[in-house]
PDB file of N, CA and C in Angstrom:
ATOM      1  N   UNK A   1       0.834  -1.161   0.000  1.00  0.00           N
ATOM      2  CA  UNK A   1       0.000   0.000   0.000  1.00  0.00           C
ATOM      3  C   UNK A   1       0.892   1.243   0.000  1.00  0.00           C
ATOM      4  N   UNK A   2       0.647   2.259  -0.761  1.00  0.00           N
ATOM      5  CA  UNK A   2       1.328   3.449  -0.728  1.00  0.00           C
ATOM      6  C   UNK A   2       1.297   4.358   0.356  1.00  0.00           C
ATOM      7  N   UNK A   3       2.003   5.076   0.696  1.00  0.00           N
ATOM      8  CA  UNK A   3       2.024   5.998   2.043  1.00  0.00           C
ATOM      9  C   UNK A   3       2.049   7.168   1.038  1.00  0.00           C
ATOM     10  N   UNK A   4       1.271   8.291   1.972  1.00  0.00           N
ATOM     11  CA  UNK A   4       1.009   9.863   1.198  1.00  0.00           C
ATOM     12  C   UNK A   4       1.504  10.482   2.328  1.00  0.00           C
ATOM     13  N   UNK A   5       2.133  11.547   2.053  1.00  0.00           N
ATOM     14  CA  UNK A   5       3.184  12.370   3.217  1.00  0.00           C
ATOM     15  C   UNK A   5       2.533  13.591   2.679  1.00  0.00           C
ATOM     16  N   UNK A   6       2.898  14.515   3.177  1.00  0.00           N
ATOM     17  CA  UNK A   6       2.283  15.908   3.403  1.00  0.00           C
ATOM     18  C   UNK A   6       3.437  16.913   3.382  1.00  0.00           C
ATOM     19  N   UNK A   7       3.328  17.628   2.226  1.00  0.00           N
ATOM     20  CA  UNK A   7       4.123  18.859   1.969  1.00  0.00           C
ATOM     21  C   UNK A   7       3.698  19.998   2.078  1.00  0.00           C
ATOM     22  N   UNK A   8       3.863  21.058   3.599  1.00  0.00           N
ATOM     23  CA  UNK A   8       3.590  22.067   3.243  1.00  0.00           C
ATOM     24  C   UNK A   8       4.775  23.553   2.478  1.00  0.00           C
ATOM     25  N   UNK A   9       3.503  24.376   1.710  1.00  0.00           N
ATOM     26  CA  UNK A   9       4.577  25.327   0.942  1.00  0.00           C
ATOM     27  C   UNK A   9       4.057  26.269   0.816  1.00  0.00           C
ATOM     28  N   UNK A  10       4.863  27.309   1.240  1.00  0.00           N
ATOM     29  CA  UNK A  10       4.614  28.684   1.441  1.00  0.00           C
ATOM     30  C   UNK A  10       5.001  29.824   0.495  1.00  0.00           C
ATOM     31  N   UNK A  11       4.309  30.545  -0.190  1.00  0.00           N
ATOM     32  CA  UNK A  11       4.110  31.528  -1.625  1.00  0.00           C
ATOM     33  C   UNK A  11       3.754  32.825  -0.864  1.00  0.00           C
ATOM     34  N   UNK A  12       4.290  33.732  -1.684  1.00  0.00           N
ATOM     35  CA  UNK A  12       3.839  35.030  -1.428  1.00  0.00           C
ATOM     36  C   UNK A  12       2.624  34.865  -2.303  1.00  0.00           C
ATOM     37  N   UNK A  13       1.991  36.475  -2.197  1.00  0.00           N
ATOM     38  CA  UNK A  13       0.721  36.182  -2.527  1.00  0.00           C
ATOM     39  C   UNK A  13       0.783  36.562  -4.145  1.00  0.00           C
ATOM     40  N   UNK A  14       1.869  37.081  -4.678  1.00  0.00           N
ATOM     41  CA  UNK A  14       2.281  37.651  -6.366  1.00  0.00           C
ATOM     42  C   UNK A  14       2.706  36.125  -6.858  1.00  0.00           C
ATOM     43  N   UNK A  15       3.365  35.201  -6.211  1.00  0.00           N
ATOM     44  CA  UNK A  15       3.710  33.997  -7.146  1.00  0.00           C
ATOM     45  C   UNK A  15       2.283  33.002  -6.932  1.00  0.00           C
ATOM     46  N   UNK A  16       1.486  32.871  -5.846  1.00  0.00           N
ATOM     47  CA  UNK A  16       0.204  32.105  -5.762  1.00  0.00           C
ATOM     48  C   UNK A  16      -0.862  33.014  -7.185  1.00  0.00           C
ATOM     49  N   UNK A  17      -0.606  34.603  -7.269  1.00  0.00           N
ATOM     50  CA  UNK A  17      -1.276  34.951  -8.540  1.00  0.00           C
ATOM     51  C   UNK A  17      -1.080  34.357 -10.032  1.00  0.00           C
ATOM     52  N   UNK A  18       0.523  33.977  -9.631  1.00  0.00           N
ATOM     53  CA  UNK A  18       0.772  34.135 -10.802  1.00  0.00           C
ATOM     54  C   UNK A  18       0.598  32.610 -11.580  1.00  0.00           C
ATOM     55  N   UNK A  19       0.186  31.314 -10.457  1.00  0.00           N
ATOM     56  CA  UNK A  19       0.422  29.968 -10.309  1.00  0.00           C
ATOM     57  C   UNK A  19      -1.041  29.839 -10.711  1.00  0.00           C
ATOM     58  N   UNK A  20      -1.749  30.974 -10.267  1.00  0.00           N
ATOM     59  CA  UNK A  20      -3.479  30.932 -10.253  1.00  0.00           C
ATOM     60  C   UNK A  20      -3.522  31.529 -12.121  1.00  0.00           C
ATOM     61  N   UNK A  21      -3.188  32.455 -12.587  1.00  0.00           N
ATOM     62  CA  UNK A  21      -3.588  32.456 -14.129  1.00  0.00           C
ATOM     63  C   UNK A  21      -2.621  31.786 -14.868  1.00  0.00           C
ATOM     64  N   UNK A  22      -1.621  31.161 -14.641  1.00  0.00           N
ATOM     65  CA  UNK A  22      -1.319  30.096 -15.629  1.00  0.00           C
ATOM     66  C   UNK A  22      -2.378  29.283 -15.601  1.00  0.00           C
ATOM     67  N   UNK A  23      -2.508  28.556 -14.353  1.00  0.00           N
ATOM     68  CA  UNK A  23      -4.208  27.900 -14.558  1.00  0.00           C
ATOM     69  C   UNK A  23      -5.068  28.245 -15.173  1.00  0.00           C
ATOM     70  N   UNK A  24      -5.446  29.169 -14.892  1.00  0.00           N
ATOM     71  CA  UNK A  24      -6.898  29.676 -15.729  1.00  0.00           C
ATOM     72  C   UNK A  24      -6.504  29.857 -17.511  1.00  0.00           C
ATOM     73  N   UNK A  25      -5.260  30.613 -17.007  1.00  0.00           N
ATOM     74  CA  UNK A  25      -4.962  30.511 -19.037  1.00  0.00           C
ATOM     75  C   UNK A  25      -4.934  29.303 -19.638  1.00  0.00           C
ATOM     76  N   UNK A  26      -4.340  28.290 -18.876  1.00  0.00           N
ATOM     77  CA  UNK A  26      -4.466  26.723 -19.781  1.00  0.00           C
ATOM     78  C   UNK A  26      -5.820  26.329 -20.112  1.00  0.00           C
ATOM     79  N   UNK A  27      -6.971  26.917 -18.974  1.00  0.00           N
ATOM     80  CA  UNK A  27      -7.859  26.097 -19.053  1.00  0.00           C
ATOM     81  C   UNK A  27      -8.961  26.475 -19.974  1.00  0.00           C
ATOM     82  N   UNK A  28      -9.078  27.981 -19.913  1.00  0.00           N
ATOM     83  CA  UNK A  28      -9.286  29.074 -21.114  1.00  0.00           C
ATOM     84  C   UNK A  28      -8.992  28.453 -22.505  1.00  0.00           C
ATOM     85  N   UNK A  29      -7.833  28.253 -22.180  1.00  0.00           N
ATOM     86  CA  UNK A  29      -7.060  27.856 -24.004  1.00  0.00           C
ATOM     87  C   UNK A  29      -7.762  26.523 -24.089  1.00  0.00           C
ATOM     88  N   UNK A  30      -7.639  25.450 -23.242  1.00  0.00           N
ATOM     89  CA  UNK A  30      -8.301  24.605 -23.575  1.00  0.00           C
ATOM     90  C   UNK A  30      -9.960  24.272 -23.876  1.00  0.00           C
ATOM     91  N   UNK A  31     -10.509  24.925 -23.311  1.00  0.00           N
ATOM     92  CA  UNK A  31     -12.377  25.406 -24.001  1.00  0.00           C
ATOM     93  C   UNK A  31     -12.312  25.819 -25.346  1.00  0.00           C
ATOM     94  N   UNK A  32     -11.166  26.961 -25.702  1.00  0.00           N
ATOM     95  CA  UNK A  32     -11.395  27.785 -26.684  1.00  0.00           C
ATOM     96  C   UNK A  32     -11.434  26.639 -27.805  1.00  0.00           C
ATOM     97  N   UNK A  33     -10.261  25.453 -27.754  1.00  0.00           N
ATOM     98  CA  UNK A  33      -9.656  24.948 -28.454  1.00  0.00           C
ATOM     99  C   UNK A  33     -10.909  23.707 -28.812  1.00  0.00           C
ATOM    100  N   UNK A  34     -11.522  22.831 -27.406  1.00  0.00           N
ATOM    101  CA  UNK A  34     -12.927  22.374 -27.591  1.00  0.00           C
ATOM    102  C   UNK A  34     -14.081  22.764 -28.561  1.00  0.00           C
ATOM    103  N   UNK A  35     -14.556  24.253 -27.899  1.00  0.00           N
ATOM    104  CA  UNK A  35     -15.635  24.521 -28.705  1.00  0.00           C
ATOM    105  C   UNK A  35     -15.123  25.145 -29.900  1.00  0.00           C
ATOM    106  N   UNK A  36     -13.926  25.095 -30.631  1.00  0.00           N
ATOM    107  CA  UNK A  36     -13.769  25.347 -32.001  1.00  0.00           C
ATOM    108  C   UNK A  36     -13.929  24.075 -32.825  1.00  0.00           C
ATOM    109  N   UNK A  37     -13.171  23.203 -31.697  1.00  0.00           N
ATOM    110  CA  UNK A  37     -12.878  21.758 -32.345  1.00  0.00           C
ATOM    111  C   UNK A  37     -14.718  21.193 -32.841  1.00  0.00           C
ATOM    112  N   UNK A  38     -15.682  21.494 -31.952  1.00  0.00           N
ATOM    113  CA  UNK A  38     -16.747  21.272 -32.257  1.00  0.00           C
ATOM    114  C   UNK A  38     -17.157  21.987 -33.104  1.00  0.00           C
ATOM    115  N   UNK A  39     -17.136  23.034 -33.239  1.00  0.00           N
ATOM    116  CA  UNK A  39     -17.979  24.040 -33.948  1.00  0.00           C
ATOM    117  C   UNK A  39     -17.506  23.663 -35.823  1.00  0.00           C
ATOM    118  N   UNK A  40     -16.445  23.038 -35.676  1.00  0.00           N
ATOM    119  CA  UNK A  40     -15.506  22.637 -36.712  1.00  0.00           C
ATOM    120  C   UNK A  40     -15.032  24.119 -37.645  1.00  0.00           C
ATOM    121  N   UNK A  41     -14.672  25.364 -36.587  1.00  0.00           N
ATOM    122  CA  UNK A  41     -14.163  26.313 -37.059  1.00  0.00           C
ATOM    123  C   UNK A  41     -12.363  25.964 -37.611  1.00  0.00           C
ATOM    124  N   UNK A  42     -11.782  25.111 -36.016  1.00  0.00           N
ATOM    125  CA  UNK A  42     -10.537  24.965 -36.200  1.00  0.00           C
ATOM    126  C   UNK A  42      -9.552  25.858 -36.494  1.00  0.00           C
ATOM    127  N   UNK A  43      -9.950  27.153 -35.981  1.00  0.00           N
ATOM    128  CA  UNK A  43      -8.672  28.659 -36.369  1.00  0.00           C
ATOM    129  C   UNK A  43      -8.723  28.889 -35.068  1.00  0.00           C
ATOM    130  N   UNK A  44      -7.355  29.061 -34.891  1.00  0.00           N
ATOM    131  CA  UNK A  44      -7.680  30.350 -33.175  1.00  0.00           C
ATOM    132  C   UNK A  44      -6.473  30.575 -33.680  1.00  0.00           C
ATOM    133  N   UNK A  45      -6.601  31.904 -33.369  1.00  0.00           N
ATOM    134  CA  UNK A  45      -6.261  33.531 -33.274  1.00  0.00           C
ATOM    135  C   UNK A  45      -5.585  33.221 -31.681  1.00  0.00           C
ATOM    136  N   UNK A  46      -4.578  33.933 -31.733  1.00  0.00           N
ATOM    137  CA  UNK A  46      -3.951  34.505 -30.211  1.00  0.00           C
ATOM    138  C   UNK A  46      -4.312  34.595 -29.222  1.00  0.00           C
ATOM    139  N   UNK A  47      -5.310  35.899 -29.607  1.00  0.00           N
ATOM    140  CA  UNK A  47      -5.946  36.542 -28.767  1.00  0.00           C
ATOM    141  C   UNK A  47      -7.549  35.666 -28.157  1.00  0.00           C
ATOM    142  N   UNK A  48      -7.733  34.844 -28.847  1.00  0.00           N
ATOM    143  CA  UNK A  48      -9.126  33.709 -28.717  1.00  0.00           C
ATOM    144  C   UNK A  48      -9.168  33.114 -27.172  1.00  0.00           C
ATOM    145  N   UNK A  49      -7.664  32.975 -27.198  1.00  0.00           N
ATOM    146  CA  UNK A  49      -7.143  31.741 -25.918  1.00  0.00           C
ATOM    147  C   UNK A  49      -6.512  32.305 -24.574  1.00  0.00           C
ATOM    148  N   UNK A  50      -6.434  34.011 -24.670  1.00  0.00           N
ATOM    149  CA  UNK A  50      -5.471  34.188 -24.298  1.00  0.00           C
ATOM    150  C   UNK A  50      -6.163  35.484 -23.283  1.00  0.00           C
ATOM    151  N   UNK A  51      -6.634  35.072 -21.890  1.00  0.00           N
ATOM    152  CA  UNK A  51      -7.286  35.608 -20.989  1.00  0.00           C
ATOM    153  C   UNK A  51      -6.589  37.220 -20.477  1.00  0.00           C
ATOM    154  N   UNK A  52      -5.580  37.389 -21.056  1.00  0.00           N
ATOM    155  CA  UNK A  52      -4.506  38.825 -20.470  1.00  0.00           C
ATOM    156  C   UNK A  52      -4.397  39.566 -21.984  1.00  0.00           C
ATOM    157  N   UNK A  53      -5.017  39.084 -22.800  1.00  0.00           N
ATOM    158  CA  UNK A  53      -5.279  39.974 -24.309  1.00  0.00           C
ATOM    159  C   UNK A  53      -6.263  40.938 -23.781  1.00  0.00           C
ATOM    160  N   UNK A  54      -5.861  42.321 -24.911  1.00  0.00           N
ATOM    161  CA  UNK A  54      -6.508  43.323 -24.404  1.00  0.00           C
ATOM    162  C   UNK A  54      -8.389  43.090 -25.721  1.00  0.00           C
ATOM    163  N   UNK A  55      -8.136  42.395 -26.277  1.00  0.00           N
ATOM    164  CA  UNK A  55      -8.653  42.002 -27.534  1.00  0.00           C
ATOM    165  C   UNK A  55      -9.553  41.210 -26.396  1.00  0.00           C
ATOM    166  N   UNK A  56      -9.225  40.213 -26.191  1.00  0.00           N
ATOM    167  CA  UNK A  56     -10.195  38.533 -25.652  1.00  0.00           C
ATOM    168  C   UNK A  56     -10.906  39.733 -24.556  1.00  0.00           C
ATOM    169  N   UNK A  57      -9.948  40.273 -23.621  1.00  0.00           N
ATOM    170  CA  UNK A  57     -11.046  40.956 -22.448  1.00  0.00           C
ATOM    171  C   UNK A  57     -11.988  41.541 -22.964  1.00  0.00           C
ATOM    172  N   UNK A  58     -12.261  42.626 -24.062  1.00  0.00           N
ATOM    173  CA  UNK A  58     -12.914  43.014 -24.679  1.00  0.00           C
ATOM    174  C   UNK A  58     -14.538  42.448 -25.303  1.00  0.00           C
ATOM    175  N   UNK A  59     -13.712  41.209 -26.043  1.00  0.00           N
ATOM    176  CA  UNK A  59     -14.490  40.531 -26.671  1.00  0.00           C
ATOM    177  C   UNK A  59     -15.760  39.901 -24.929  1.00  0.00           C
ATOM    178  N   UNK A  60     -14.768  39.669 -24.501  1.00  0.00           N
ATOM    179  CA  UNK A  60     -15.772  38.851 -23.013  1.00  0.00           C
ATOM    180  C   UNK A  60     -16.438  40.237 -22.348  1.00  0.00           C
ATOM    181  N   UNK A  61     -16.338  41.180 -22.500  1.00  0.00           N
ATOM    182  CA  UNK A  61     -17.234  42.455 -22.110  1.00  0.00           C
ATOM    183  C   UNK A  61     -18.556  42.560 -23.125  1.00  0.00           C
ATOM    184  N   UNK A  62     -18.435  42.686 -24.632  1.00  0.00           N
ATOM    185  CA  UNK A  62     -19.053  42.352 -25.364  1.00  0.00           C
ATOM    186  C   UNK A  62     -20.403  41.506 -25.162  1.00  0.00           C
ATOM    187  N   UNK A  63     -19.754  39.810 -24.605  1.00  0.00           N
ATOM    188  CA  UNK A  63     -20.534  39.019 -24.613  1.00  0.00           C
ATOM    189  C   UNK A  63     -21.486  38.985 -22.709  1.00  0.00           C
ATOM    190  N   UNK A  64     -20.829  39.601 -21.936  1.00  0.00           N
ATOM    191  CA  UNK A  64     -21.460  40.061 -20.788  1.00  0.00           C
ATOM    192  C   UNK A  64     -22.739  41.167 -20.712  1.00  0.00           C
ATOM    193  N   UNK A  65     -22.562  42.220 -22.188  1.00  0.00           N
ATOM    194  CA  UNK A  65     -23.330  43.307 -22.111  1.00  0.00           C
ATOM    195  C   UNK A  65     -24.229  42.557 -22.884  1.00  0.00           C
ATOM    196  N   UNK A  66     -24.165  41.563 -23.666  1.00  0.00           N
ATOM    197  CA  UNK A  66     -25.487  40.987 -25.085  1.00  0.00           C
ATOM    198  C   UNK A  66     -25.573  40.230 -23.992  1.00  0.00           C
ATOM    199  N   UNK A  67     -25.620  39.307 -22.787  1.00  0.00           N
ATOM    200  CA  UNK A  67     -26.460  38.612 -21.946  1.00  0.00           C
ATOM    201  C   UNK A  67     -26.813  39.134 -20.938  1.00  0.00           C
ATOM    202  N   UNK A  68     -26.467  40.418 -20.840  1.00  0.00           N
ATOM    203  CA  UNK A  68     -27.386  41.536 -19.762  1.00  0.00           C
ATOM    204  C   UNK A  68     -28.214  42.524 -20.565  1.00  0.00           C
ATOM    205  N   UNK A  69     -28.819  42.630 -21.457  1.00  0.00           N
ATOM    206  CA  UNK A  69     -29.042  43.298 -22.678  1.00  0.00           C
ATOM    207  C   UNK A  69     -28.657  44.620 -22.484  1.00  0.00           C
ATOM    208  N   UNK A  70     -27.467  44.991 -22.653  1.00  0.00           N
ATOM    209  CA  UNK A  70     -26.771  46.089 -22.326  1.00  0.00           C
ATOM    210  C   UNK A  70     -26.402  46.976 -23.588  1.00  0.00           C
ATOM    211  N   UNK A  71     -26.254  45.605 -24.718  1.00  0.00           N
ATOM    212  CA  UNK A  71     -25.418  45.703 -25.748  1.00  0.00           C
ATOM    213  C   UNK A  71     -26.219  46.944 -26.570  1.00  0.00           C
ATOM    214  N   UNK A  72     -25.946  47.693 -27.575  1.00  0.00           N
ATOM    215  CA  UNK A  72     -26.412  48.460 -28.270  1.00  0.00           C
ATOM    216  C   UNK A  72     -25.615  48.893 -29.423  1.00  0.00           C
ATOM    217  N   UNK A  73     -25.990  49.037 -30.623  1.00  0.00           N
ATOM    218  CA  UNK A  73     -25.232  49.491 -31.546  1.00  0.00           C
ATOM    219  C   UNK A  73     -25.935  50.974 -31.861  1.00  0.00           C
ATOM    220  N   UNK A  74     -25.165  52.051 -32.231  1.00  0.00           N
ATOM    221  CA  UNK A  74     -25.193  53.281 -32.617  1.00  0.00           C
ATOM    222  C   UNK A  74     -25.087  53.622 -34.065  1.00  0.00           C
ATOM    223  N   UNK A  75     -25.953  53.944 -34.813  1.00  0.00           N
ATOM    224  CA  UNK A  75     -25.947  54.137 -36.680  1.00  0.00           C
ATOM    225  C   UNK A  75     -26.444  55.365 -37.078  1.00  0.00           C
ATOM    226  N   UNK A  76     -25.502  56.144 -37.569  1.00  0.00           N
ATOM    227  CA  UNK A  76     -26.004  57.653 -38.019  1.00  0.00           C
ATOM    228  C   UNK A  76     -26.971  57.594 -39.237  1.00  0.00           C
TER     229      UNK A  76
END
């Protein structure tokens, strides 16, 4: 039977940030990469996957204001 031992480890709170969005960016990239793979688009762009793009934040503001009906377009 295996024995499990216990490591504790201590981070400031800038390298636990920084341990926390590599996570989220892999996991980001990996959805993006899913629902293309389904959608059978198969292109990603940079900025698609990439949660610290000034582009992707954007785009996810976008899609926050069209499911709060916030969204509005302006036409002279």
């Amino acid at each position: 039977m295996a024995r499990s031992t216990r490591t504790q480890v201590t981070l400031d709170l800038q390298d636990l940030e920084k341990i926390i969005r590599k996570i989220v960016r892999h996991d980001v990239r990996q959805v993006v990469r899913e629902e293309l793979a389904r959608t059978g688009i198969g292109v990603t762009e940079p900025w698609m996957s990439d949660p610290e793009s000034p582009l992707y934040q954007d785009m996810q503001d976008l899609l926050k204001r069209k499911k709060e009906g916030r969204l509005g377009f302006h036409v002279e």
